[in-house]
Structures are given as structure tokens and as C-alpha cells.
N, C-alpha and C. Protein backbone atom coordinates (compact mmCIF):
# COMPACT_ATOMS: atom_id res chain seq x y z
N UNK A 1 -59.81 -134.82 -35.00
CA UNK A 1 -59.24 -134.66 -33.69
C UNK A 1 -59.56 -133.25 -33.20
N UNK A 2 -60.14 -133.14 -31.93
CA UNK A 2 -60.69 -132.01 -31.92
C UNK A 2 -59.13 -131.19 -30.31
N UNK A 3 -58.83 -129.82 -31.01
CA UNK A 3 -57.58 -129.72 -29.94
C UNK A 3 -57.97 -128.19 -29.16
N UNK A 4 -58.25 -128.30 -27.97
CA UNK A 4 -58.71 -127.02 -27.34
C UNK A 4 -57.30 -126.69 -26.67
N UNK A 5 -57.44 -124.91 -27.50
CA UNK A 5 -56.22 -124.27 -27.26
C UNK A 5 -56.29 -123.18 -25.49
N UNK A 6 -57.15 -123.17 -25.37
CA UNK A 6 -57.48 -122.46 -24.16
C UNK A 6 -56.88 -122.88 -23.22
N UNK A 7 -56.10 -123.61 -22.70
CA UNK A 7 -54.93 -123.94 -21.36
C UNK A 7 -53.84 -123.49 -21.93
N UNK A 8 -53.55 -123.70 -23.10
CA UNK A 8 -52.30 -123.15 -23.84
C UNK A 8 -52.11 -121.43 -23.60
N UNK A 9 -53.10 -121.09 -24.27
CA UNK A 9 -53.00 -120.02 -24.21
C UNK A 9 -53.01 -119.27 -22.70
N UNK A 10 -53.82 -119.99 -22.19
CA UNK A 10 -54.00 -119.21 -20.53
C UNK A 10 -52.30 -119.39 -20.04
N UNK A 11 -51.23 -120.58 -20.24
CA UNK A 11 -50.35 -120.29 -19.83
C UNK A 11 -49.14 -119.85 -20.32
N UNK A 12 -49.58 -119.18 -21.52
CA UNK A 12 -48.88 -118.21 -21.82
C UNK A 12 -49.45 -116.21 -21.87
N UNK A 13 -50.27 -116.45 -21.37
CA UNK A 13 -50.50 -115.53 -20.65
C UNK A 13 -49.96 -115.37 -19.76
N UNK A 14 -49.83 -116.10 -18.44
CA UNK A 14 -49.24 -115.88 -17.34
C UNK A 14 -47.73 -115.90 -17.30
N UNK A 15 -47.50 -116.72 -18.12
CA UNK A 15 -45.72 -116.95 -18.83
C UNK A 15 -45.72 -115.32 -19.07
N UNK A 16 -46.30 -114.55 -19.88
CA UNK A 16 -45.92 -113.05 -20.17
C UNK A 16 -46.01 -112.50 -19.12
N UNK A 17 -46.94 -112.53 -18.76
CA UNK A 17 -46.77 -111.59 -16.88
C UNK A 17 -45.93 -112.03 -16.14
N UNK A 18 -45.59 -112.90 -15.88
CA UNK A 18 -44.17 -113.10 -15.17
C UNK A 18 -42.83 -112.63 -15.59
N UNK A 19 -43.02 -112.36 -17.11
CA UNK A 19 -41.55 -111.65 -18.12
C UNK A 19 -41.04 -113.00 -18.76
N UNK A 20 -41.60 -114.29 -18.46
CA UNK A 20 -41.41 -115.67 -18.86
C UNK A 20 -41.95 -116.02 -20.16
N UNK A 21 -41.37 -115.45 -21.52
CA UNK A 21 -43.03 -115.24 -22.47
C UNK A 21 -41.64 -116.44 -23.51
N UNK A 22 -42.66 -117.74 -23.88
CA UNK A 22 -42.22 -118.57 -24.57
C UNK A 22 -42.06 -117.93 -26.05
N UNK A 23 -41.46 -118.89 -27.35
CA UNK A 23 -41.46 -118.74 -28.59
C UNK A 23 -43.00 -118.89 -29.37
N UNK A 24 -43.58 -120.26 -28.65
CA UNK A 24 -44.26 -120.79 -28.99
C UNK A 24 -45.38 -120.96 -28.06
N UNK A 25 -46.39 -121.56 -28.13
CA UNK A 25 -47.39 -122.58 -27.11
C UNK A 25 -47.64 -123.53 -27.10
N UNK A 26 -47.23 -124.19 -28.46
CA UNK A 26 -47.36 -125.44 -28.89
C UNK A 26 -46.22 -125.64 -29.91
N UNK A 27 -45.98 -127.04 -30.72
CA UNK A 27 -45.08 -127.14 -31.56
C UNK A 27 -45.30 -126.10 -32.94
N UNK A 28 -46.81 -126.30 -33.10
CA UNK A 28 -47.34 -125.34 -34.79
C UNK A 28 -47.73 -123.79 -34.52
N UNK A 29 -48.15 -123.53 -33.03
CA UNK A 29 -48.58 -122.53 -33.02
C UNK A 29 -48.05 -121.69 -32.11
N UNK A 30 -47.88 -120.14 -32.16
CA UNK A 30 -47.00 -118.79 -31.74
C UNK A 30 -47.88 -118.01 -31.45
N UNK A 31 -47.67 -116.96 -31.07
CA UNK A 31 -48.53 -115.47 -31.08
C UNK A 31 -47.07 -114.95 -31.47
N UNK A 32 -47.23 -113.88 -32.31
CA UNK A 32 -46.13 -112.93 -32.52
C UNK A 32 -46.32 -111.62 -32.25
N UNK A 33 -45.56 -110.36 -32.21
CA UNK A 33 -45.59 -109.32 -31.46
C UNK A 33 -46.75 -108.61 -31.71
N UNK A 34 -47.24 -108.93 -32.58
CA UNK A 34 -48.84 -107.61 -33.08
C UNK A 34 -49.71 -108.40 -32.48
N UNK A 35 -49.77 -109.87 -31.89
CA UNK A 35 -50.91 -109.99 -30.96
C UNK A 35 -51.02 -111.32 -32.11
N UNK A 36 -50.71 -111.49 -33.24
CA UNK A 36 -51.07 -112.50 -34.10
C UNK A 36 -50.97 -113.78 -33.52
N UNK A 37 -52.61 -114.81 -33.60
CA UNK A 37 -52.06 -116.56 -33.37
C UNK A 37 -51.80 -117.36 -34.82
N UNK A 38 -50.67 -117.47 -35.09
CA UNK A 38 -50.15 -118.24 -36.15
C UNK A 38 -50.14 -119.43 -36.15
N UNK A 39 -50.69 -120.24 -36.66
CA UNK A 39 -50.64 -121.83 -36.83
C UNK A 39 -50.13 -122.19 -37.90
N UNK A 40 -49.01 -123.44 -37.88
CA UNK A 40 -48.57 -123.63 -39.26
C UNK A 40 -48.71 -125.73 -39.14
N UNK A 41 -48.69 -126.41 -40.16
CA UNK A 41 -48.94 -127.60 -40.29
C UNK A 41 -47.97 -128.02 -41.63
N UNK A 42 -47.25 -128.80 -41.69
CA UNK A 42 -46.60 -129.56 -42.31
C UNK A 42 -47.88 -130.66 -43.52
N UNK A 43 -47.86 -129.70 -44.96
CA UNK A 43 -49.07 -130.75 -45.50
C UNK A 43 -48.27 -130.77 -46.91
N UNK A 44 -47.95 -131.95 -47.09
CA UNK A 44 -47.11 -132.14 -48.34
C UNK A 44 -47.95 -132.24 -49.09
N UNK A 45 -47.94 -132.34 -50.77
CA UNK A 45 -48.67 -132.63 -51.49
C UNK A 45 -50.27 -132.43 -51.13
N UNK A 46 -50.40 -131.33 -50.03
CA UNK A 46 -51.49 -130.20 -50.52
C UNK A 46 -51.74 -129.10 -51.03
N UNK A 47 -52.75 -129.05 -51.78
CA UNK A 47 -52.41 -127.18 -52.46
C UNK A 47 -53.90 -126.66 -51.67
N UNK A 48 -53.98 -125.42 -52.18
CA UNK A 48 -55.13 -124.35 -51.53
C UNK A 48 -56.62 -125.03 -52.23
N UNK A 49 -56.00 -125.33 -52.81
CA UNK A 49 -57.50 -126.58 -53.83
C UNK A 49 -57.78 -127.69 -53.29
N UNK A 50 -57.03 -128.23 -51.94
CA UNK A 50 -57.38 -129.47 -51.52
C UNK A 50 -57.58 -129.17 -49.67
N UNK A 51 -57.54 -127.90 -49.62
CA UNK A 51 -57.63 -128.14 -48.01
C UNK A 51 -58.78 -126.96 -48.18
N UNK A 52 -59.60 -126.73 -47.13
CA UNK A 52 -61.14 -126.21 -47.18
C UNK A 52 -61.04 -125.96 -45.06
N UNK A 53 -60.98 -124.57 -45.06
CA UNK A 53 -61.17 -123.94 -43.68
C UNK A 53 -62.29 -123.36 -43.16
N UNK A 54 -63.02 -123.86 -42.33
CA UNK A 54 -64.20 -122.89 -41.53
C UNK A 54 -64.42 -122.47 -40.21
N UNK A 55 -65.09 -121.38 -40.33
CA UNK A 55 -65.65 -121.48 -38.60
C UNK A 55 -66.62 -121.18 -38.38
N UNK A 56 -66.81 -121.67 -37.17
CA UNK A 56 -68.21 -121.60 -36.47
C UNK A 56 -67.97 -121.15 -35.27
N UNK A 57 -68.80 -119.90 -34.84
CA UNK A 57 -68.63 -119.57 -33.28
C UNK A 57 -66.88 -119.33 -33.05
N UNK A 58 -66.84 -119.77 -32.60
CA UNK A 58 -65.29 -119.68 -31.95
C UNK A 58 -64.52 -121.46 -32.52
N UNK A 59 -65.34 -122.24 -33.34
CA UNK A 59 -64.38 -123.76 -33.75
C UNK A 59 -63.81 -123.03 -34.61
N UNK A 60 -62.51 -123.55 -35.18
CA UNK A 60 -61.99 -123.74 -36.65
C UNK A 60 -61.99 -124.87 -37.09
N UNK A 61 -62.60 -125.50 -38.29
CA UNK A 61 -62.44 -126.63 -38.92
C UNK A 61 -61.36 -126.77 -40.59
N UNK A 62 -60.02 -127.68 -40.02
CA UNK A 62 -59.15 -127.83 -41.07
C UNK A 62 -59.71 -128.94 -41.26
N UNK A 63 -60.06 -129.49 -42.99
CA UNK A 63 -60.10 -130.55 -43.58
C UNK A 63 -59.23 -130.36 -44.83
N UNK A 64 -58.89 -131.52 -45.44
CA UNK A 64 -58.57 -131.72 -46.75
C UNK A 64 -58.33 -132.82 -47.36
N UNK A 65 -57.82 -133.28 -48.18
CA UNK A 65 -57.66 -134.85 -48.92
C UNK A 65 -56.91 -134.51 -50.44
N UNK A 66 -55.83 -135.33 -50.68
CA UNK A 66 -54.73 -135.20 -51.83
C UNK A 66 -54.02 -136.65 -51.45
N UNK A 67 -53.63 -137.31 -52.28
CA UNK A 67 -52.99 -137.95 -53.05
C UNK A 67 -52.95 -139.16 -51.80
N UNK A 68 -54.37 -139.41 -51.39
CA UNK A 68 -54.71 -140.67 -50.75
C UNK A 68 -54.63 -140.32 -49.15
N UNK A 69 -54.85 -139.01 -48.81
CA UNK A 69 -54.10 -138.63 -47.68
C UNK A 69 -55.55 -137.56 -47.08
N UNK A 70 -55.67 -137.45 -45.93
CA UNK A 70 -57.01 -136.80 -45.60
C UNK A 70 -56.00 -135.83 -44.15
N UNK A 71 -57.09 -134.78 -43.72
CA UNK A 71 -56.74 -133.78 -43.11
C UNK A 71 -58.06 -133.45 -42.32
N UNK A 72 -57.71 -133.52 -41.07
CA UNK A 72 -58.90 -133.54 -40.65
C UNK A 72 -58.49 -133.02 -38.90
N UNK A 73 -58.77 -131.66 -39.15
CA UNK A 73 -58.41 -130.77 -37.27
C UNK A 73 -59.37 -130.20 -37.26
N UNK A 74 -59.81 -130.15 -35.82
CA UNK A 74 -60.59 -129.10 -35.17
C UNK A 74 -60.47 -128.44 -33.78
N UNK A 75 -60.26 -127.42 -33.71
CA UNK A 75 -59.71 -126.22 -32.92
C UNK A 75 -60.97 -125.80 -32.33
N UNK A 76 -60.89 -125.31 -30.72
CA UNK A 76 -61.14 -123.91 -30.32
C UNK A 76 -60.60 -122.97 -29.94
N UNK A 77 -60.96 -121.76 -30.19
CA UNK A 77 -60.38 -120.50 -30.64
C UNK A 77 -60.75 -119.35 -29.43
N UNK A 78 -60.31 -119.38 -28.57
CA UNK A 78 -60.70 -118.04 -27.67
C UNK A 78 -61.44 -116.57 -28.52
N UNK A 79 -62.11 -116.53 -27.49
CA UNK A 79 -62.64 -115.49 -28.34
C UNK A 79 -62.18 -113.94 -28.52
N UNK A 80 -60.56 -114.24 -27.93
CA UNK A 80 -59.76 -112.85 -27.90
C UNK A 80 -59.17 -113.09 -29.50
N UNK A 81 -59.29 -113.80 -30.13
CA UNK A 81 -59.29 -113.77 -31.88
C UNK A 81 -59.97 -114.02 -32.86
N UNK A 82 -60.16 -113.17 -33.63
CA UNK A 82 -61.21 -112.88 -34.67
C UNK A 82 -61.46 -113.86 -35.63
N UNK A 83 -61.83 -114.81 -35.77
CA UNK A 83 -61.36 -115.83 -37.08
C UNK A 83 -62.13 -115.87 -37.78
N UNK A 84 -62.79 -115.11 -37.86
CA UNK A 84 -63.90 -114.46 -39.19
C UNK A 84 -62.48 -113.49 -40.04
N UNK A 85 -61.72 -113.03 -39.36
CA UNK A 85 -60.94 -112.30 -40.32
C UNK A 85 -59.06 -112.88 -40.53
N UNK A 86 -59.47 -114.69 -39.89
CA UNK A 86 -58.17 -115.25 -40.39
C UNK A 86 -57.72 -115.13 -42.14
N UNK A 87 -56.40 -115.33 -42.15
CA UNK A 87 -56.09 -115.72 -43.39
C UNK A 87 -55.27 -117.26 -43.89
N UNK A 88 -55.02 -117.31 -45.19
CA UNK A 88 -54.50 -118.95 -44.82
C UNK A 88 -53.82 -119.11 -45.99
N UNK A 89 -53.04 -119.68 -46.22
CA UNK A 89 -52.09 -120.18 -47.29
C UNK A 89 -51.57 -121.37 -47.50
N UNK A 90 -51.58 -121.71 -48.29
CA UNK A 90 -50.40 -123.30 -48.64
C UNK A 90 -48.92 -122.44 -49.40
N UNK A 91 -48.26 -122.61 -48.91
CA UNK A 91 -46.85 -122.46 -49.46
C UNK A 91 -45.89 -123.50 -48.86
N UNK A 92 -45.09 -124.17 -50.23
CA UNK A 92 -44.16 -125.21 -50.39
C UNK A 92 -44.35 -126.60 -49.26
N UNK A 93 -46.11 -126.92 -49.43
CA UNK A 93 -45.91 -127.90 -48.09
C UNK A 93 -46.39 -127.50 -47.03
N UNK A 94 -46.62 -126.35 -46.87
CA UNK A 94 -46.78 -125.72 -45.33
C UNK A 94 -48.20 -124.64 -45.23
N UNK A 95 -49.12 -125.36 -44.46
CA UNK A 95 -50.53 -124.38 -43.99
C UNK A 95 -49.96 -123.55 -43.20
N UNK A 96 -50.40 -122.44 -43.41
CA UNK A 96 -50.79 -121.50 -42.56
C UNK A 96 -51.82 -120.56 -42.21
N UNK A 97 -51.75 -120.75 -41.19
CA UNK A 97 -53.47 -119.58 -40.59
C UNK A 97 -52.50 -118.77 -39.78
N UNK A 98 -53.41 -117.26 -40.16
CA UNK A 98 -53.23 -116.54 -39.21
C UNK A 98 -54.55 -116.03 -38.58
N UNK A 99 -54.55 -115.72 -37.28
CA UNK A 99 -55.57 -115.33 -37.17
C UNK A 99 -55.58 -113.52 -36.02
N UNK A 100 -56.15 -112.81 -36.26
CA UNK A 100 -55.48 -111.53 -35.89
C UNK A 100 -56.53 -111.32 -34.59
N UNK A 101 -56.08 -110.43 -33.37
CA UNK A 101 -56.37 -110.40 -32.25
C UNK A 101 -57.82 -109.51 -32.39
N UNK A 102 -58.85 -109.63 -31.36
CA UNK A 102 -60.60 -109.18 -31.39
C UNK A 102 -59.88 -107.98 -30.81
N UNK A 103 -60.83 -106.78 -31.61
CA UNK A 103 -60.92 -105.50 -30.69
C UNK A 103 -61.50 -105.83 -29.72
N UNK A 104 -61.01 -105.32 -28.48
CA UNK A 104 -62.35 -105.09 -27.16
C UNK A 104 -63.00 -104.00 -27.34
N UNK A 105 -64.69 -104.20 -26.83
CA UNK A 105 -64.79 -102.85 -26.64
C UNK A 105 -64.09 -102.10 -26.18
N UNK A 106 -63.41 -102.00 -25.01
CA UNK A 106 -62.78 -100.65 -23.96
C UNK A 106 -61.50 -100.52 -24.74
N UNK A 107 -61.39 -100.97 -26.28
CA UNK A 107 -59.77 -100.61 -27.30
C UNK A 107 -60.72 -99.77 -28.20
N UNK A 108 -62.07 -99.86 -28.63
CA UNK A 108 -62.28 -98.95 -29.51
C UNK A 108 -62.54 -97.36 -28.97
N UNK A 109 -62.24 -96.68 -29.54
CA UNK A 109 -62.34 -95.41 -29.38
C UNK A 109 -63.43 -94.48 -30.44
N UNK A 110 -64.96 -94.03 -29.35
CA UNK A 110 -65.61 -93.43 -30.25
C UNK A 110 -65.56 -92.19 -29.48
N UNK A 111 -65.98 -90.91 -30.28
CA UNK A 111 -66.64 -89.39 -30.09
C UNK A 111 -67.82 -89.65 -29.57
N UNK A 112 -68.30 -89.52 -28.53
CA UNK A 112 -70.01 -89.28 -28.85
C UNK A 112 -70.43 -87.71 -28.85
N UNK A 113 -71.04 -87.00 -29.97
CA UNK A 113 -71.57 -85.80 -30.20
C UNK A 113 -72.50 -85.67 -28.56
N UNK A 114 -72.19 -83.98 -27.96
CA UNK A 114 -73.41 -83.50 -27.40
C UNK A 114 -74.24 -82.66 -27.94
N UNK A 115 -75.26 -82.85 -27.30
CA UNK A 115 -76.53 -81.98 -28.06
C UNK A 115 -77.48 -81.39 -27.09
């Protein structure tokens, strides 16, 4: 099932500029105060040995398979988050990705030497 997050997110964007800023954007997924998009999934009788995460470009691909049971999401990911540097866990039943917000250029801050 492939689930594009980009309307979601666009209206919670505007939800924050108005001072209207939800918990959530969806039932699994949040941003929390450091800018983090958190996704969490309800996967019983999966462990970190049975579910397998990738990306490409801006997709994320969740698969997995345990105890007769298959897992099978696919996401797009704005490209205001890095998901080359998500992280992910199974604890008690429960996936989680995090995925942490892209520097912009005009956030990094360089010196340039004169000469």
C-alpha cells in the first residue's frame, strides 16, 4: 500500500501557522518538538529480524513476515527529512521510525576565509 504523506504534512504546517498545531497528522505518525517525524505501527509477533526498512530517493519501504503474517508499506517522505539518517526499533510489538529533520542550506553556517 503505497501512503503519500505530503497533504498531511502540508496541513500541518499551516495548522502551526495559524497557532492550530495538532498532536498528530495521522493516527501512527507526529512530528515532535525537535522537528522529529515519528511513525509508530502496531506489529505483534515481529522482532527487528523479521521486518527489513529502505529507502530510495525520498520512498520508505516497510516490509516484513512472522508467524504467517506479512508487512508490507510504502511511504513518501518530503524531502524536509533525512531518511538516510532514520532510526527504527521493534519494542514490545511496536515499530518505530524516526526520522530527523534535513538541514537547509540557508541553516548551515560556514566561515568562508579571505585572501
Amino acid at each position: 500500500m503505497n501512503y503519500n504523506i505530503d497533504t498531511l504534512i502540508d496541513r500541518l504546517n499551516y495548522q502551526s501557522k495559524n497557532n492550530h498545531i495538532p498532536k498528530s497528522i495521522s493516527d501512527n505518525m507526529n512530528i515532535d518538538k525537535d522537528g522529529m517525524l515519528n511513525m509508530e505501527f502496531d506489529v505483534p509477533g515481529f522482532s527487528k529480524n523479521t521486518v527489513t526498512i529502505k529507502s530510495a530517493g525520498n520512498r520508505l519501504f516497510i516490509n516484513g513476515e512472522a508467524n504467517g503474517r506479512t508487512l508490507n508499506k510504502e511511504y513518501n517522505i518530503q524531502e524536509r527529512w533525512d531518511v538516510l539518517n532514520a532510526t527504527a526499533e521493534v519494542l514490545n510489538g511496536v515499530l518505530t521510525i524516526s526520522i530527523p529533520p534535513s538541514i537547509r542550506n540557508e541553516d548551515k553556517v560556514k566561515t568562508i576565509s579571505v585572501k
